[in-house]
PDB file of N, CA and C in Angstrom:
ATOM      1  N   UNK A   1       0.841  -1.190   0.000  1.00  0.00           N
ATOM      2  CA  UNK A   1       0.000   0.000   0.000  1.00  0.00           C
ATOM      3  C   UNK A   1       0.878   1.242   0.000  1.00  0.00           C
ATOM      4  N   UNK A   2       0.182   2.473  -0.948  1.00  0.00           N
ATOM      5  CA  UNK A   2       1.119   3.294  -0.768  1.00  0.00           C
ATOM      6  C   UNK A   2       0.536   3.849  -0.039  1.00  0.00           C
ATOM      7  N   UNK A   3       0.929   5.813   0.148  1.00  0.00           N
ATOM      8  CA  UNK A   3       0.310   6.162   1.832  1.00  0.00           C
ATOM      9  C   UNK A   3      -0.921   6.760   1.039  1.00  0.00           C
ATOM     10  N   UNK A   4      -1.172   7.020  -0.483  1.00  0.00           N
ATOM     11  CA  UNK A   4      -2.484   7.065  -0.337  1.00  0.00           C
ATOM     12  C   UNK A   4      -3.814   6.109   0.115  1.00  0.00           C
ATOM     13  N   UNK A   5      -3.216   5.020   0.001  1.00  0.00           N
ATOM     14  CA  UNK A   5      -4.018   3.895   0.339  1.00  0.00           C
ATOM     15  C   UNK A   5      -4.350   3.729   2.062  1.00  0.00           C
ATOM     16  N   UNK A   6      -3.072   4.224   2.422  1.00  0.00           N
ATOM     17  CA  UNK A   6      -3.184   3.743   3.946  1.00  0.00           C
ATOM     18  C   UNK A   6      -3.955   4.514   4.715  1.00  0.00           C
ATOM     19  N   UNK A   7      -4.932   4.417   5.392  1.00  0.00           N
ATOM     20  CA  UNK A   7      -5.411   4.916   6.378  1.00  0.00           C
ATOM     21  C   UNK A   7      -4.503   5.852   7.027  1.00  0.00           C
ATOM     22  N   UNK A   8      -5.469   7.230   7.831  1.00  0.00           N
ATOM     23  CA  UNK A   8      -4.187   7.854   8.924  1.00  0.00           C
ATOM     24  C   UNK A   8      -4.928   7.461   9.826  1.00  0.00           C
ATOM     25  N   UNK A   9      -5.885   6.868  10.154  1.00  0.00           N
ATOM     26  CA  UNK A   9      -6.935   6.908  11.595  1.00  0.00           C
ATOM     27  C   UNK A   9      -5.967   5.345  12.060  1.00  0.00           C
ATOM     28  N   UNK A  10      -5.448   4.909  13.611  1.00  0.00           N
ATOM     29  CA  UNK A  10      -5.274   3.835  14.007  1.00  0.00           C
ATOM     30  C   UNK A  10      -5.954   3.819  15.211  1.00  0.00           C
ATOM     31  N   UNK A  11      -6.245   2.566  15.585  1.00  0.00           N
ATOM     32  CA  UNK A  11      -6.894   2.145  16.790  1.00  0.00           C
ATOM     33  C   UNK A  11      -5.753   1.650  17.540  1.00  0.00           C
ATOM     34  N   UNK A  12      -5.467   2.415  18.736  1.00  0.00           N
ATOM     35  CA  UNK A  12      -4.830   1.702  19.975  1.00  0.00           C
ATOM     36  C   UNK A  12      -5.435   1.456  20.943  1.00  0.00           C
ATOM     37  N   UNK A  13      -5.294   0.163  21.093  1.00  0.00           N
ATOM     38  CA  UNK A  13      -5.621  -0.689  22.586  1.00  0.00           C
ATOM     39  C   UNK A  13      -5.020  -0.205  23.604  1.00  0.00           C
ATOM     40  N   UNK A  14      -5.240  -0.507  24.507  1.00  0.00           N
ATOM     41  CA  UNK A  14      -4.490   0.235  25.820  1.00  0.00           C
ATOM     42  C   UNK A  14      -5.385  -1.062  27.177  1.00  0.00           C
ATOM     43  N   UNK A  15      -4.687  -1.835  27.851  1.00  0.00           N
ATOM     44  CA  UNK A  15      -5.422  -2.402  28.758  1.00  0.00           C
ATOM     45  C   UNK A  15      -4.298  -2.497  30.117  1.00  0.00           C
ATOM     46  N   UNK A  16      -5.484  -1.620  31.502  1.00  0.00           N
ATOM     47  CA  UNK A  16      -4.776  -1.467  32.172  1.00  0.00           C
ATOM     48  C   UNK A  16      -5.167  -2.093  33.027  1.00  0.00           C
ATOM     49  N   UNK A  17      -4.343  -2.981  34.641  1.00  0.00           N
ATOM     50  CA  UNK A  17      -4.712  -3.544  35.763  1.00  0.00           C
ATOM     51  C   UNK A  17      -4.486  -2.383  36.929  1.00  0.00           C
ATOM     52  N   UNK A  18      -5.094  -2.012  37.948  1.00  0.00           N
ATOM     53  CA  UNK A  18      -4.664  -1.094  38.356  1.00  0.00           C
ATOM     54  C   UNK A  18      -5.121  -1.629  39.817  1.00  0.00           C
ATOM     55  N   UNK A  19      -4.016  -1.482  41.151  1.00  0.00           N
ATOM     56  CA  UNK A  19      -4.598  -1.943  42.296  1.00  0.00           C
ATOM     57  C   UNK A  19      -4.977  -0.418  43.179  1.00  0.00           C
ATOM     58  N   UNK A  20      -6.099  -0.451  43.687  1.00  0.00           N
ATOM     59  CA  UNK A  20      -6.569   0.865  44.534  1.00  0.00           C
ATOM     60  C   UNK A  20      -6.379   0.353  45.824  1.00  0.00           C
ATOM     61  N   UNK A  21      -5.777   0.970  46.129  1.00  0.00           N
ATOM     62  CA  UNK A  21      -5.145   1.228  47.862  1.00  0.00           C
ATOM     63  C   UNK A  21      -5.625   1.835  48.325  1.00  0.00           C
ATOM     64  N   UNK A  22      -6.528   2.888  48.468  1.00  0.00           N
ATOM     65  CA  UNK A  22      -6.840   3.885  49.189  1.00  0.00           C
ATOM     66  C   UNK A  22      -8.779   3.941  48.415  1.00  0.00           C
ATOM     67  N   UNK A  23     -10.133   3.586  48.330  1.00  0.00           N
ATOM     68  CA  UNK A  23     -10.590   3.669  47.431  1.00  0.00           C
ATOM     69  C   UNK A  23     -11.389   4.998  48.267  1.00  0.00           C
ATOM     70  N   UNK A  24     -11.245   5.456  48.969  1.00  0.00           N
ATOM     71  CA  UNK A  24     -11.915   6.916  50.099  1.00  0.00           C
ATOM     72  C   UNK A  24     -11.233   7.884  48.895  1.00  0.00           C
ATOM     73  N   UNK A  25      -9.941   7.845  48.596  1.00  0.00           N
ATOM     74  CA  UNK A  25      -9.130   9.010  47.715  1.00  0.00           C
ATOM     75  C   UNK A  25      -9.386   9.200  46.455  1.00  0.00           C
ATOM     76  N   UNK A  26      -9.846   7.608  45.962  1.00  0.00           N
ATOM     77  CA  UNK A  26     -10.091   7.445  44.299  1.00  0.00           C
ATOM     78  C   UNK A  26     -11.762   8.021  44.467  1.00  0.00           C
ATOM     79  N   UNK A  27     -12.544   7.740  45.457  1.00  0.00           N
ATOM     80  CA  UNK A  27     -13.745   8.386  45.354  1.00  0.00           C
ATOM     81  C   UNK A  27     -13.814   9.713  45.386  1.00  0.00           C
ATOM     82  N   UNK A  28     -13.328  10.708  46.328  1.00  0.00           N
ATOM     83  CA  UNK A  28     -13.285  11.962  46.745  1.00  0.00           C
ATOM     84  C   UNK A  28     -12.293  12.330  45.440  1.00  0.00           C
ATOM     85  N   UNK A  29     -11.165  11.951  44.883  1.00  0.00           N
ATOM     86  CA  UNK A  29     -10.861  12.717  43.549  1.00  0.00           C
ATOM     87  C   UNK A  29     -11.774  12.537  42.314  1.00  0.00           C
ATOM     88  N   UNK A  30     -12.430  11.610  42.127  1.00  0.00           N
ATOM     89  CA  UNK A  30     -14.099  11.326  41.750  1.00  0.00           C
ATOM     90  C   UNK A  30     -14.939  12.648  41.369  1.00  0.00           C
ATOM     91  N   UNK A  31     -15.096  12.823  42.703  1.00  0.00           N
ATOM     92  CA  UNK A  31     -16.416  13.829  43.127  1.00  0.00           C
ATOM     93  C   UNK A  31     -15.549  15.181  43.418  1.00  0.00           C
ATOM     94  N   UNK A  32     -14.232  15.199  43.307  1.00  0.00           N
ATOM     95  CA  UNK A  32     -13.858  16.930  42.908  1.00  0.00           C
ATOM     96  C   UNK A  32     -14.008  16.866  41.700  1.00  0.00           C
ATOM     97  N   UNK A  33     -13.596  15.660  40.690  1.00  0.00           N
ATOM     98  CA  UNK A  33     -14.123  16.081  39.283  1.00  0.00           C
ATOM     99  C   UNK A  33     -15.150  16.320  38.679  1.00  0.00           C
ATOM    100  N   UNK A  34     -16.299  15.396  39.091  1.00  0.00           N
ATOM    101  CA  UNK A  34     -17.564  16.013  39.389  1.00  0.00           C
ATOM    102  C   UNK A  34     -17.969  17.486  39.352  1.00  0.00           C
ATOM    103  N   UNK A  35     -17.811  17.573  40.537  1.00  0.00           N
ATOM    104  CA  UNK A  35     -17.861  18.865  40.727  1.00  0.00           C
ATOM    105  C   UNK A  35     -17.561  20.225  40.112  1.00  0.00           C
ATOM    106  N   UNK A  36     -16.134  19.958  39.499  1.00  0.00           N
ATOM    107  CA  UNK A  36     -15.328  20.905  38.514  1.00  0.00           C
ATOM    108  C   UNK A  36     -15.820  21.064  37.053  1.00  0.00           C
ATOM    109  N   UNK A  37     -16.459  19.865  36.589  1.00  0.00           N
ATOM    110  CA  UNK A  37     -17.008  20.032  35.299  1.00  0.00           C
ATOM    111  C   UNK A  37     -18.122  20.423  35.124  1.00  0.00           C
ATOM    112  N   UNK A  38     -17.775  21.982  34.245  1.00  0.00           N
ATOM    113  CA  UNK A  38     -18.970  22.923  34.185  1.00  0.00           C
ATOM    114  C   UNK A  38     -20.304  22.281  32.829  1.00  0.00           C
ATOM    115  N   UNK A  39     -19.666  21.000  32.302  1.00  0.00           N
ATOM    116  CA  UNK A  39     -20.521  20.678  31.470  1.00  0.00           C
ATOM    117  C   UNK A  39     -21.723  19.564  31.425  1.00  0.00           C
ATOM    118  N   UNK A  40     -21.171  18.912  32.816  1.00  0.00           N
ATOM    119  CA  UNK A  40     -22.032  17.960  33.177  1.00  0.00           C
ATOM    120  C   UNK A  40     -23.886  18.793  34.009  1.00  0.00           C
ATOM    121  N   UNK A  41     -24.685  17.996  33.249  1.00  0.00           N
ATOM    122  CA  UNK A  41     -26.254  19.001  33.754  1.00  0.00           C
ATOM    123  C   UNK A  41     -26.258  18.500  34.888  1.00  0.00           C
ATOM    124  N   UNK A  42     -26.657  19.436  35.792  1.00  0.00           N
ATOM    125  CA  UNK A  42     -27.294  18.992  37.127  1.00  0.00           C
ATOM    126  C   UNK A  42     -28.127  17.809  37.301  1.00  0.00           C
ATOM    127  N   UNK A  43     -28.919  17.752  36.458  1.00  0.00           N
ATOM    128  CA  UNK A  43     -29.746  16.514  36.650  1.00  0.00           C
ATOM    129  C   UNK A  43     -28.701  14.915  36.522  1.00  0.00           C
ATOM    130  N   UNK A  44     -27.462  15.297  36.153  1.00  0.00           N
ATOM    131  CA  UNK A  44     -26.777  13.605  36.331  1.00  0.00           C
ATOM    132  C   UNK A  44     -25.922  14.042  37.598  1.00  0.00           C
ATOM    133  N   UNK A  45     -25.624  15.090  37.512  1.00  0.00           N
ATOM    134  CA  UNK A  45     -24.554  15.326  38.986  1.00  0.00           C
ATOM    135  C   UNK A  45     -24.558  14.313  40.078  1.00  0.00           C
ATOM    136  N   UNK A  46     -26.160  14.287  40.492  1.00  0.00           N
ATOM    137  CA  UNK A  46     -26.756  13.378  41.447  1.00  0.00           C
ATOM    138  C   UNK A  46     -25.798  12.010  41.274  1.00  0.00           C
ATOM    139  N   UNK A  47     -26.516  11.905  40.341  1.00  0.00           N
ATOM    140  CA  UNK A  47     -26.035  10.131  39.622  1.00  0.00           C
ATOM    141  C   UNK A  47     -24.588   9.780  39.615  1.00  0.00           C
ATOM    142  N   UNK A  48     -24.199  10.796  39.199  1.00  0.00           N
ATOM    143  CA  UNK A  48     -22.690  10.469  39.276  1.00  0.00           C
ATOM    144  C   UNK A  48     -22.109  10.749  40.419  1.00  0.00           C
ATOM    145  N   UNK A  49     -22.243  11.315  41.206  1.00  0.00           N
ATOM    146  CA  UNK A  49     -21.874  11.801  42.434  1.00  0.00           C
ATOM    147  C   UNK A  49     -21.990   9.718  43.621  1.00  0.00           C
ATOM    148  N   UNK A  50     -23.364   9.480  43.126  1.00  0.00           N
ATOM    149  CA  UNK A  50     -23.748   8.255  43.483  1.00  0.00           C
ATOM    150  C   UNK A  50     -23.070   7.130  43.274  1.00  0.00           C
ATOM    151  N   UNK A  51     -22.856   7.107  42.067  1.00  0.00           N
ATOM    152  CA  UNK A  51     -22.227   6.109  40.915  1.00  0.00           C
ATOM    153  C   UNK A  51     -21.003   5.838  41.851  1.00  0.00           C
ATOM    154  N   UNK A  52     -19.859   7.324  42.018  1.00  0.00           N
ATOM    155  CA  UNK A  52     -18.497   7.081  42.487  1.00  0.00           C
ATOM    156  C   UNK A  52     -18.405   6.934  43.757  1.00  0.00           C
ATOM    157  N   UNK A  53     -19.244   7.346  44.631  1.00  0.00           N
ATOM    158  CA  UNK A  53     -18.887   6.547  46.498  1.00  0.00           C
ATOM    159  C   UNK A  53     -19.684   5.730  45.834  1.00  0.00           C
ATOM    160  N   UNK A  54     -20.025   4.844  45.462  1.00  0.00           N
ATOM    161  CA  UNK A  54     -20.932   3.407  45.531  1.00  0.00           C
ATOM    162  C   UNK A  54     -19.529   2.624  45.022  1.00  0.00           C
ATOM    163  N   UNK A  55     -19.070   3.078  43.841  1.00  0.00           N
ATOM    164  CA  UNK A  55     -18.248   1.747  43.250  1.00  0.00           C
ATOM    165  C   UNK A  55     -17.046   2.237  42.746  1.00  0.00           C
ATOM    166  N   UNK A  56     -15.722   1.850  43.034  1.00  0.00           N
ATOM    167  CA  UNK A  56     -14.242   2.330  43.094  1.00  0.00           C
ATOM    168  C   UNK A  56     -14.298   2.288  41.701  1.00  0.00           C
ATOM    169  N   UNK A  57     -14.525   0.941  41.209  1.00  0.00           N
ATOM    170  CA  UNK A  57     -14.358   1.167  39.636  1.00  0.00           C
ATOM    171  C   UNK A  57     -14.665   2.593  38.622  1.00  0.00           C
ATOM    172  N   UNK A  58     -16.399   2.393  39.161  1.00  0.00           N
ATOM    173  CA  UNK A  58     -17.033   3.415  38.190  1.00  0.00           C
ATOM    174  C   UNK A  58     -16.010   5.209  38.386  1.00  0.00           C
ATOM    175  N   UNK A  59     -15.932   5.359  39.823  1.00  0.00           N
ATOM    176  CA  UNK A  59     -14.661   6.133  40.370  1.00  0.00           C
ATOM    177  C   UNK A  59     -13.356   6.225  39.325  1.00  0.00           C
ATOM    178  N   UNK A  60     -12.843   5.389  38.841  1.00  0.00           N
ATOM    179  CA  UNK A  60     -11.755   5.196  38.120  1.00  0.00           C
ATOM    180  C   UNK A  60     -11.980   5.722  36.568  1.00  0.00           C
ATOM    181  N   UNK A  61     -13.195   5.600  36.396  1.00  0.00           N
ATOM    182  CA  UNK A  61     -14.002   5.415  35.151  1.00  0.00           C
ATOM    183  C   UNK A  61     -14.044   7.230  34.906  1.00  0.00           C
ATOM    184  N   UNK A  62     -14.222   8.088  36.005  1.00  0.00           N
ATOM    185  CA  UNK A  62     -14.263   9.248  36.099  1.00  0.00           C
ATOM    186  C   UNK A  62     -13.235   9.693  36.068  1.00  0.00           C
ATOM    187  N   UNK A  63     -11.988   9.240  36.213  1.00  0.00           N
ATOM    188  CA  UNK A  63     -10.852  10.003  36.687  1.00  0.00           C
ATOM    189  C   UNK A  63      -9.724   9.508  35.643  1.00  0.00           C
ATOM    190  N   UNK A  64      -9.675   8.537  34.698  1.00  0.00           N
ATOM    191  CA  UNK A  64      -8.890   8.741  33.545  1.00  0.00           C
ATOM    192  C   UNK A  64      -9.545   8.855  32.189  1.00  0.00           C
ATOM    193  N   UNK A  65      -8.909   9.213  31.788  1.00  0.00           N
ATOM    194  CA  UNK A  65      -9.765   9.869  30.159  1.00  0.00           C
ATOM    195  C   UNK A  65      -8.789   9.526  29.132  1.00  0.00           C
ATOM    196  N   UNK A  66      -9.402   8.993  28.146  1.00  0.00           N
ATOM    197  CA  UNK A  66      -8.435   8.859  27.089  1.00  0.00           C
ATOM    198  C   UNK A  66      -7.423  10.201  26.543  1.00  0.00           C
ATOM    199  N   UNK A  67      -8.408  10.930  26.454  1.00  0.00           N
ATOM    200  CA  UNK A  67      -7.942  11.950  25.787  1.00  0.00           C
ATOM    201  C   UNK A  67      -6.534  13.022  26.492  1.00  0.00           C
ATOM    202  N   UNK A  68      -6.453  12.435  27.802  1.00  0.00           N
ATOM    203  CA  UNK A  68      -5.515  12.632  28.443  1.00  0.00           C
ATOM    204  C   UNK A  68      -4.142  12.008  28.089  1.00  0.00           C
ATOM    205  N   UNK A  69      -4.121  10.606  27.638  1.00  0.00           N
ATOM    206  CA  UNK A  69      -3.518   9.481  27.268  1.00  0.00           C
ATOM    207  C   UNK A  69      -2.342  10.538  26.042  1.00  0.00           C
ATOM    208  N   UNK A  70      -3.580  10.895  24.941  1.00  0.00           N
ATOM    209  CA  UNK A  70      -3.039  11.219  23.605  1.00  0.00           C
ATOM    210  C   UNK A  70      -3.114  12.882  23.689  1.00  0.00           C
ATOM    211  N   UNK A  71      -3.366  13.746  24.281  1.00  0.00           N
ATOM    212  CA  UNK A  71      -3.362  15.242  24.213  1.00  0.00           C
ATOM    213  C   UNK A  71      -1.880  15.872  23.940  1.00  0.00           C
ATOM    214  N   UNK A  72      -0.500  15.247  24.520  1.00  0.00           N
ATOM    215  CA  UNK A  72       0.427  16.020  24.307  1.00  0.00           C
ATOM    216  C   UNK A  72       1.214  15.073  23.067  1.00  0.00           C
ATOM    217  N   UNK A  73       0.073  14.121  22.406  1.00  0.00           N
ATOM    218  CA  UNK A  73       1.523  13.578  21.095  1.00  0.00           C
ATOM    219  C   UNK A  73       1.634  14.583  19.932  1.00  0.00           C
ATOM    220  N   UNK A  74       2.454  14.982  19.681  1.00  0.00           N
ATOM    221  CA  UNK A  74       2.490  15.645  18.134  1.00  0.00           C
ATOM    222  C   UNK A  74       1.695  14.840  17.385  1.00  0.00           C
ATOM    223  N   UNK A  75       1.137  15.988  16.359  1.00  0.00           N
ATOM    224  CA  UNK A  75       0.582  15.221  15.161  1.00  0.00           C
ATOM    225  C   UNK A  75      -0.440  14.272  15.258  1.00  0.00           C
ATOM    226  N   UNK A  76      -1.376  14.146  16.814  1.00  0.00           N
ATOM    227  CA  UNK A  76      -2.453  13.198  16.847  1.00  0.00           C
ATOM    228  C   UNK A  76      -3.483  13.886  17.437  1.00  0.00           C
ATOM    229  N   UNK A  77      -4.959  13.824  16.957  1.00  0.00           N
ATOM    230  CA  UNK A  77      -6.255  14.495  17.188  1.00  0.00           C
ATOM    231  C   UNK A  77      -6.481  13.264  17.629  1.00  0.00           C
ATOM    232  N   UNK A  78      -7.634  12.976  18.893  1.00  0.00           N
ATOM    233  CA  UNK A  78      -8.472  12.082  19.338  1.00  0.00           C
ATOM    234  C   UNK A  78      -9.570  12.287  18.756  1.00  0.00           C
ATOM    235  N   UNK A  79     -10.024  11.145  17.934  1.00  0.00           N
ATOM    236  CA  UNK A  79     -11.612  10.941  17.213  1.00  0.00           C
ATOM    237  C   UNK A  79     -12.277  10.720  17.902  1.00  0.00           C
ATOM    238  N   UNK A  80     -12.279   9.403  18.461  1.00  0.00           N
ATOM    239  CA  UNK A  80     -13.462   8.497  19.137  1.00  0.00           C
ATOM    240  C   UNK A  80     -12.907   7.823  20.323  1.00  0.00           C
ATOM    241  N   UNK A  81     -13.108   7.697  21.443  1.00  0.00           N
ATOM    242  CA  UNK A  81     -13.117   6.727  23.124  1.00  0.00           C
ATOM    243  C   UNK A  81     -13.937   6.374  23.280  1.00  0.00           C
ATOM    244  N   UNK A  82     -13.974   5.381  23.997  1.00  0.00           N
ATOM    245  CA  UNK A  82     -14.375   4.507  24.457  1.00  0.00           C
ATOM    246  C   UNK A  82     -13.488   4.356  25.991  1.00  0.00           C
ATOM    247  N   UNK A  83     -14.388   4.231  26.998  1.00  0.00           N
ATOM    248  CA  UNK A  83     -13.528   3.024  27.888  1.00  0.00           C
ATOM    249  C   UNK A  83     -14.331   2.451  28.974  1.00  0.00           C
ATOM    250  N   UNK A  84     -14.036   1.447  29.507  1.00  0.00           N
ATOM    251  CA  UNK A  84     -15.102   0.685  30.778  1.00  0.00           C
ATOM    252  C   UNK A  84     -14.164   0.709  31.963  1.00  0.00           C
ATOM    253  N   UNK A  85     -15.029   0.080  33.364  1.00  0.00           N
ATOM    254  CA  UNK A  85     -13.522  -0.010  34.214  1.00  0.00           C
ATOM    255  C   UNK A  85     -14.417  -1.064  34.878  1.00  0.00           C
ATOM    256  N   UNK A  86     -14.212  -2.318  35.478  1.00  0.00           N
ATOM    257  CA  UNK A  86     -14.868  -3.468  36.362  1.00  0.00           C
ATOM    258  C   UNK A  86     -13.959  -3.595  37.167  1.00  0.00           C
ATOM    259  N   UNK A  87     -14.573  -4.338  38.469  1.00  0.00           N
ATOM    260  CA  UNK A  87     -13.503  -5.170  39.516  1.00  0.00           C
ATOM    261  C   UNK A  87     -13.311  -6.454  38.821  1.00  0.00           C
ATOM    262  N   UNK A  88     -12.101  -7.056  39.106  1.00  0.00           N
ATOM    263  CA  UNK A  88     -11.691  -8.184  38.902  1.00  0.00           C
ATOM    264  C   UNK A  88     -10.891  -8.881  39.198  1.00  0.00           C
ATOM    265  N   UNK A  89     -10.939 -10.219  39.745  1.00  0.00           N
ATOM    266  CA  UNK A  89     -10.411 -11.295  40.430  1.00  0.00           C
ATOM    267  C   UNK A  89      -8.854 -11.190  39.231  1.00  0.00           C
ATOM    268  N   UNK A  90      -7.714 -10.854  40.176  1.00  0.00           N
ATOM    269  CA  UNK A  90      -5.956 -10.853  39.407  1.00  0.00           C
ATOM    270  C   UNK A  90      -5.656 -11.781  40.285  1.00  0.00           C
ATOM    271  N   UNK A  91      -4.867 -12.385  39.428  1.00  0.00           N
ATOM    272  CA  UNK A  91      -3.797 -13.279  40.004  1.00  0.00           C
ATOM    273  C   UNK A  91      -2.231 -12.666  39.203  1.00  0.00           C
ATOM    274  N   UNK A  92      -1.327 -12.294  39.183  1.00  0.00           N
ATOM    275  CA  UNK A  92       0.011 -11.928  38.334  1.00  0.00           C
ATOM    276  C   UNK A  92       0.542 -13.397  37.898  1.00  0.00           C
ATOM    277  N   UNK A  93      -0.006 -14.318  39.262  1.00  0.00           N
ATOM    278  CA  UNK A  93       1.265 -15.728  38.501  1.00  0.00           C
ATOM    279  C   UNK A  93       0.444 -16.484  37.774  1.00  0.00           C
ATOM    280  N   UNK A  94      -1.006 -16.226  37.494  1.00  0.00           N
ATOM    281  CA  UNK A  94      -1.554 -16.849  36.804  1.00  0.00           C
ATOM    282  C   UNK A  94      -1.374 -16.882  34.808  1.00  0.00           C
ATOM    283  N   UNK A  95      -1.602 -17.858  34.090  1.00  0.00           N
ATOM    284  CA  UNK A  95      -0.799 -17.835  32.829  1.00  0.00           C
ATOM    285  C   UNK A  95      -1.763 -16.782  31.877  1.00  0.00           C
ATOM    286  N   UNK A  96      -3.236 -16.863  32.311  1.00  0.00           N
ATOM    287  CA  UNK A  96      -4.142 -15.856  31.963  1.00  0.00           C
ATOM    288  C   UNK A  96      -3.788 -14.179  31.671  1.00  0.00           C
ATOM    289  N   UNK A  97      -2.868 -13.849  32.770  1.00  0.00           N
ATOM    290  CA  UNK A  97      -2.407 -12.296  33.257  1.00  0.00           C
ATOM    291  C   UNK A  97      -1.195 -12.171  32.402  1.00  0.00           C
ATOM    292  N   UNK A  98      -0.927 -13.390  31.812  1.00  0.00           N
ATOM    293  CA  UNK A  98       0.403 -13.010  30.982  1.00  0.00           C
ATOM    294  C   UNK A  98       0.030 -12.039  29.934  1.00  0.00           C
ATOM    295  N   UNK A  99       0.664 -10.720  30.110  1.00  0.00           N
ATOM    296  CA  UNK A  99      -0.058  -9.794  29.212  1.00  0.00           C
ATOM    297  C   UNK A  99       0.782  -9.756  27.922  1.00  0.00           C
ATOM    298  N   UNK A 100       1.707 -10.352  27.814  1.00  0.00           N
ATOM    299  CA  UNK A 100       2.627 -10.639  26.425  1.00  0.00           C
ATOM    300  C   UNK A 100       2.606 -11.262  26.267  1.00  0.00           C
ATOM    301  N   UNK A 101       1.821 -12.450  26.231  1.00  0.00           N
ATOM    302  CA  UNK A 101       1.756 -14.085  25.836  1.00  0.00           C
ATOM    303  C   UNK A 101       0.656 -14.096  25.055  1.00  0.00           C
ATOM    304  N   UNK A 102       0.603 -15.276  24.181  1.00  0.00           N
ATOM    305  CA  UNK A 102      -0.288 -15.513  23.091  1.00  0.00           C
ATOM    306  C   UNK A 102      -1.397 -15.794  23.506  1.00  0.00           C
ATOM    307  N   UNK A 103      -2.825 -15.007  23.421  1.00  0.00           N
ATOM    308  CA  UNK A 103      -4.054 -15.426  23.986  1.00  0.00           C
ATOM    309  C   UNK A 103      -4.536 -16.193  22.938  1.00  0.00           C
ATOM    310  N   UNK A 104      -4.397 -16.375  21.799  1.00  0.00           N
ATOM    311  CA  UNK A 104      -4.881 -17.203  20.984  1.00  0.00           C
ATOM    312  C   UNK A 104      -5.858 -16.962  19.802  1.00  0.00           C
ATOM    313  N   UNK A 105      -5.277 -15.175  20.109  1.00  0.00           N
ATOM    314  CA  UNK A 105      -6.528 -14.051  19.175  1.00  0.00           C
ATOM    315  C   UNK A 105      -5.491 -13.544  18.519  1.00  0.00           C
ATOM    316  N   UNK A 106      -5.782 -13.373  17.239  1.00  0.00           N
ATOM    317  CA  UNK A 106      -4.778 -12.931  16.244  1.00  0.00           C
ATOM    318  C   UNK A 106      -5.409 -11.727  15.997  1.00  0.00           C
ATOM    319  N   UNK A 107      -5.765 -10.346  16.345  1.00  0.00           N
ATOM    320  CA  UNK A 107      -5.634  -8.690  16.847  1.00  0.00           C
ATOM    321  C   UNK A 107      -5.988  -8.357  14.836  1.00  0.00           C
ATOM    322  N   UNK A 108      -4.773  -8.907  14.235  1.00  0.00           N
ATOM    323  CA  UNK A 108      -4.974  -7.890  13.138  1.00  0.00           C
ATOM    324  C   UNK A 108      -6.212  -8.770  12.080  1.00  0.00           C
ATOM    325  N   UNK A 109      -6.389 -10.056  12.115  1.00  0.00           N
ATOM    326  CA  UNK A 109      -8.079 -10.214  11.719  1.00  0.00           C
ATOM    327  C   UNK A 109      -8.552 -10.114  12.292  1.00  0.00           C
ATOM    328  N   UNK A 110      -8.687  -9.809  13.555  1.00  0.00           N
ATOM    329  CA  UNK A 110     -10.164  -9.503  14.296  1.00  0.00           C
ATOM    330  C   UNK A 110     -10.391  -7.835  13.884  1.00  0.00           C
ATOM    331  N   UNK A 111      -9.645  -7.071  13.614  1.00  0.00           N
ATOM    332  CA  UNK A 111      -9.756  -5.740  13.162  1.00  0.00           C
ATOM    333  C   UNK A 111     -10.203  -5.272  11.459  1.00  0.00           C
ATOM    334  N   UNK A 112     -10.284  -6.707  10.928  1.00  0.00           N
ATOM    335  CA  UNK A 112      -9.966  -7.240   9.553  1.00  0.00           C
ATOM    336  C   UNK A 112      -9.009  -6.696   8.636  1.00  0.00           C
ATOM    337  N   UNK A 113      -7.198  -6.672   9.103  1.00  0.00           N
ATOM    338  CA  UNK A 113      -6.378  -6.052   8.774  1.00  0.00           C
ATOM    339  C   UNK A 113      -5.616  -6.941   8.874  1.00  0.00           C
ATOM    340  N   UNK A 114      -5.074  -7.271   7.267  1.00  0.00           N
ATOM    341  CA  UNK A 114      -4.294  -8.960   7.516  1.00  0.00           C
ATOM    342  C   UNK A 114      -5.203 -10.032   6.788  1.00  0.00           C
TER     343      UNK A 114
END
């Protein structure tokens, strides 16, 4: 392909494990963000305010942003995010968590690239 052919849009994955130590801090930095964003309507404030002391995850869910990720690369606009955040049972020595090991999904046909 030449580069007229090639796409400029790429999709990066990004998958993170993250252990919360403190989840009182991940909530309360939560709900200052909350708070700070002049764009969220009052009518979800509630909800979200709810959402983050109820569940560390959803908490987490508030407090990283993609667009944070990619804001200082040269030469890259953020199109489209996406992201989720769940609790979940880790093990590190388990062969599952091997995050560089072959899961058995080949990435560039499932994207249908390849």
């Amino acid at each position: 392909m030449n580069d007229e052919e090639t796409s400029r849009f790429v999709r990066l994955r990004v998958e993170l494990v993250v252990e919360v130590r403190d989840e009182d801090a991940v909530a309360k930095a939560a709900l200052r963000r909350i708070a700070a964003d002049p764009e969220l309507p009052q009518a979800e404030r509630g909800q979200a305010e709810n959402a983050v002391t109820e569940d560390t995850a959803e908490a987490l869910a508030y407090l990283v942003d993609p667009f944070d990720l990619v804001s200082e690369v040269p030469g890259v606009e953020l199109q489209q995010a996406s992201w989720s955040s769940e609790r979940i049972d880790y093990d590190p020595d388990s062969p599952e968590w091997d995050m560089d090991g072959d899961d058995g999904h080949d990435d560039e046909e499932e994207d249908g690239i390849g």
